[in-house]
Protein backbone atom coordinates (compact mmCIF):
# COMPACT_ATOMS: atom_id res chain seq x y z
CA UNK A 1 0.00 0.00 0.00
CA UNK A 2 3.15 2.69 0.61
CA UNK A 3 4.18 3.50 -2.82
CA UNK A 4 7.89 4.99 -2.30
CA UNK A 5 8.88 7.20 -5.17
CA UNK A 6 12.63 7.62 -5.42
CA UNK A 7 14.46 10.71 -7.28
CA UNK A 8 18.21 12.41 -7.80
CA UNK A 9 19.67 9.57 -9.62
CA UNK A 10 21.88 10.44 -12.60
CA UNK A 11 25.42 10.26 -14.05
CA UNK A 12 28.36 12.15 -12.27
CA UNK A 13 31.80 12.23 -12.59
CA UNK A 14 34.37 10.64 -9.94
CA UNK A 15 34.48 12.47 -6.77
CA UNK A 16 31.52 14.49 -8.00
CA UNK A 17 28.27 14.46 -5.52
CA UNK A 18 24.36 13.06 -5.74
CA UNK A 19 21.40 13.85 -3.52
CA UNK A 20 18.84 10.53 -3.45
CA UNK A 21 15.35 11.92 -2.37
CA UNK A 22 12.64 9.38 -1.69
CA UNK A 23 9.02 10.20 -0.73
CA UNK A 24 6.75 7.82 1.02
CA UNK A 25 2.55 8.19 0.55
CA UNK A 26 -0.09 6.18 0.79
CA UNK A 27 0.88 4.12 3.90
CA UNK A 28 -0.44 3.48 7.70
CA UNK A 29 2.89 1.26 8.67
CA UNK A 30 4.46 4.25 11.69
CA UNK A 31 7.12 4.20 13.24
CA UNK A 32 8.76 3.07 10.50
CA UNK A 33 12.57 2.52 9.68
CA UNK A 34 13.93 4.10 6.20
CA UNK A 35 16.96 2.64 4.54
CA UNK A 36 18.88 2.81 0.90
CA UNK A 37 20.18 -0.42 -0.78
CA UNK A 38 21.67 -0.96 -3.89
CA UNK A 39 22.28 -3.30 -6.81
CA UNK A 40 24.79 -3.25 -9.54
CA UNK A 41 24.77 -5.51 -12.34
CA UNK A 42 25.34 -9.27 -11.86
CA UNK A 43 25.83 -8.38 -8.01
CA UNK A 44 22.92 -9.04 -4.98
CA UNK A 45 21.19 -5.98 -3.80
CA UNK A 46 23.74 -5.06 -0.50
CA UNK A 47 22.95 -2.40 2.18
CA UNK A 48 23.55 1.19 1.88
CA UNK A 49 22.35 3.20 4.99
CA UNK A 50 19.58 3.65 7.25
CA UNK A 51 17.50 5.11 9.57
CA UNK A 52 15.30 4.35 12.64
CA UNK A 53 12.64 6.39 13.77
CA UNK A 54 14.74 7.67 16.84
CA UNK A 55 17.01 8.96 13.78
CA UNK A 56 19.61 6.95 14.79
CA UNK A 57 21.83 6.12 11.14
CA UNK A 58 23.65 2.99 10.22
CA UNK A 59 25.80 2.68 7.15
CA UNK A 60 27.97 0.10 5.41
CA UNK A 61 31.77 0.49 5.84
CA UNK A 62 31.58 0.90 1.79
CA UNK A 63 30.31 4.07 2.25
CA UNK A 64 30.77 5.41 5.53
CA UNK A 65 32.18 9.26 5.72
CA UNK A 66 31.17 10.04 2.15
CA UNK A 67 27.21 8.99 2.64
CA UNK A 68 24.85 10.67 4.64
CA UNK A 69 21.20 9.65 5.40
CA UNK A 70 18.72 11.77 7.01
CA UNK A 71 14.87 11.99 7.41
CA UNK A 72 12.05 14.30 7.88
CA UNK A 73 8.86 11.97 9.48
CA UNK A 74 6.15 14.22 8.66
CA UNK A 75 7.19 13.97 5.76
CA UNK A 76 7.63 10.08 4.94
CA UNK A 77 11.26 11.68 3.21
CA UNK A 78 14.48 10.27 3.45
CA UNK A 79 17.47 11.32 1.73
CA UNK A 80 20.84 9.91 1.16
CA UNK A 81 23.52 12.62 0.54
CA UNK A 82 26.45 11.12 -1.70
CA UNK A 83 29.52 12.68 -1.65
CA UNK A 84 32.85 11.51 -3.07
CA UNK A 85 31.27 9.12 -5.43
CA UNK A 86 33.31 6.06 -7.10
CA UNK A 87 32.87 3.99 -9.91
CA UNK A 88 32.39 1.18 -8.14
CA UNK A 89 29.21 3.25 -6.35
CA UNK A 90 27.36 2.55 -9.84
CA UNK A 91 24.10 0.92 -9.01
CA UNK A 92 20.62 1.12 -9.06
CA UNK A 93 19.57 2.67 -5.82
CA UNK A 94 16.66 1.51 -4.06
CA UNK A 95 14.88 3.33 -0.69
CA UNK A 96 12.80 0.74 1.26
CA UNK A 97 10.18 1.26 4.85
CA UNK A 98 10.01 -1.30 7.30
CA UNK A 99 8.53 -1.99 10.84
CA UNK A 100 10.86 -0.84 13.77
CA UNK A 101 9.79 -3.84 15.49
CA UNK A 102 11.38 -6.28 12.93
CA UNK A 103 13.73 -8.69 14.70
CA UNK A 104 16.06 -8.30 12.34
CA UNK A 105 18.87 -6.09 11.63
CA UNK A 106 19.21 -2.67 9.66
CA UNK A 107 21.16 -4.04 6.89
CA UNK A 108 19.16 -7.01 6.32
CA UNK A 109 16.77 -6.36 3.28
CA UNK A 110 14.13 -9.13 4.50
CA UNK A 111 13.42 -6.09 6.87
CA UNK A 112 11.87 -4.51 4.97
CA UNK A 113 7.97 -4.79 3.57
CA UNK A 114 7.96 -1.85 0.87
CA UNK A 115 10.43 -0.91 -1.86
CA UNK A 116 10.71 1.52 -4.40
CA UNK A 117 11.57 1.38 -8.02
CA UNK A 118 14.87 2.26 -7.86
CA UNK A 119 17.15 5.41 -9.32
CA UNK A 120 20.20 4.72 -11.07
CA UNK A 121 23.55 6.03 -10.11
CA UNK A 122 26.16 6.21 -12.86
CA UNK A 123 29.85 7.59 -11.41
CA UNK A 124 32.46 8.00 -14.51
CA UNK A 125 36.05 8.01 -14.30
């Protein structure tokens, strides 16, 4: 029922910088946690960053002190600030909700119940 509609995606040069936006509607599942994964070609969909309702953030060590995630709840937004970008950060980028409750843990993607389409993320050399 939460359709998440994910934008900012493009193609940028090494080093450059991206801004992910993703806007959530149409759902009742609160408190909810956010989170951004990605998938690159022939490669499983891995974990990005996220955030819990308390607006605590997790990220993966791929990315960590060039990423930023951050959230506005009244909004249903997240966004994912991308600095420093490599080639190896080409992927399609996907922003996900999921229950705060789950037992499982932030990077785990069988968190989460609702996905978007994804935006894809090009970095040149």
């Amino acid at each position: 029922q939460v359709q998440l509609v994910e934008s900012g995606g493009g193609l940028v040069q090494a080093g450059g910088s991206l801004r992910l936006s993703c806007a959530a509607s149409g759902g009742t599942e609160v408190p909810y946690a956010m989170a951004w994964f990605r998938q690159a070609p022939g490669k499983e969909r891995e974990f990005v960053a996220a955030i819990s309702w308390e607006n605590s953030a997790y990220y993966t060590d791929l990315v960590k002190g060039r990423f930023t995630i951050a959230r506005d709840g009244a909004k249903n937004a997240v966004w994912l600030q991308m600095n420093g970008l490599k080639p190896e950060d080409t992927a399609d980028y996907y922003c996900a909700v999921g229950p705060t409750s789950a037992s499982m843990s932030y990077d785990t993607s069988l968190r989460y119940v609702y996905w978007g389409q994804g935006t894809q993320v090009t970095v040149s050399s």
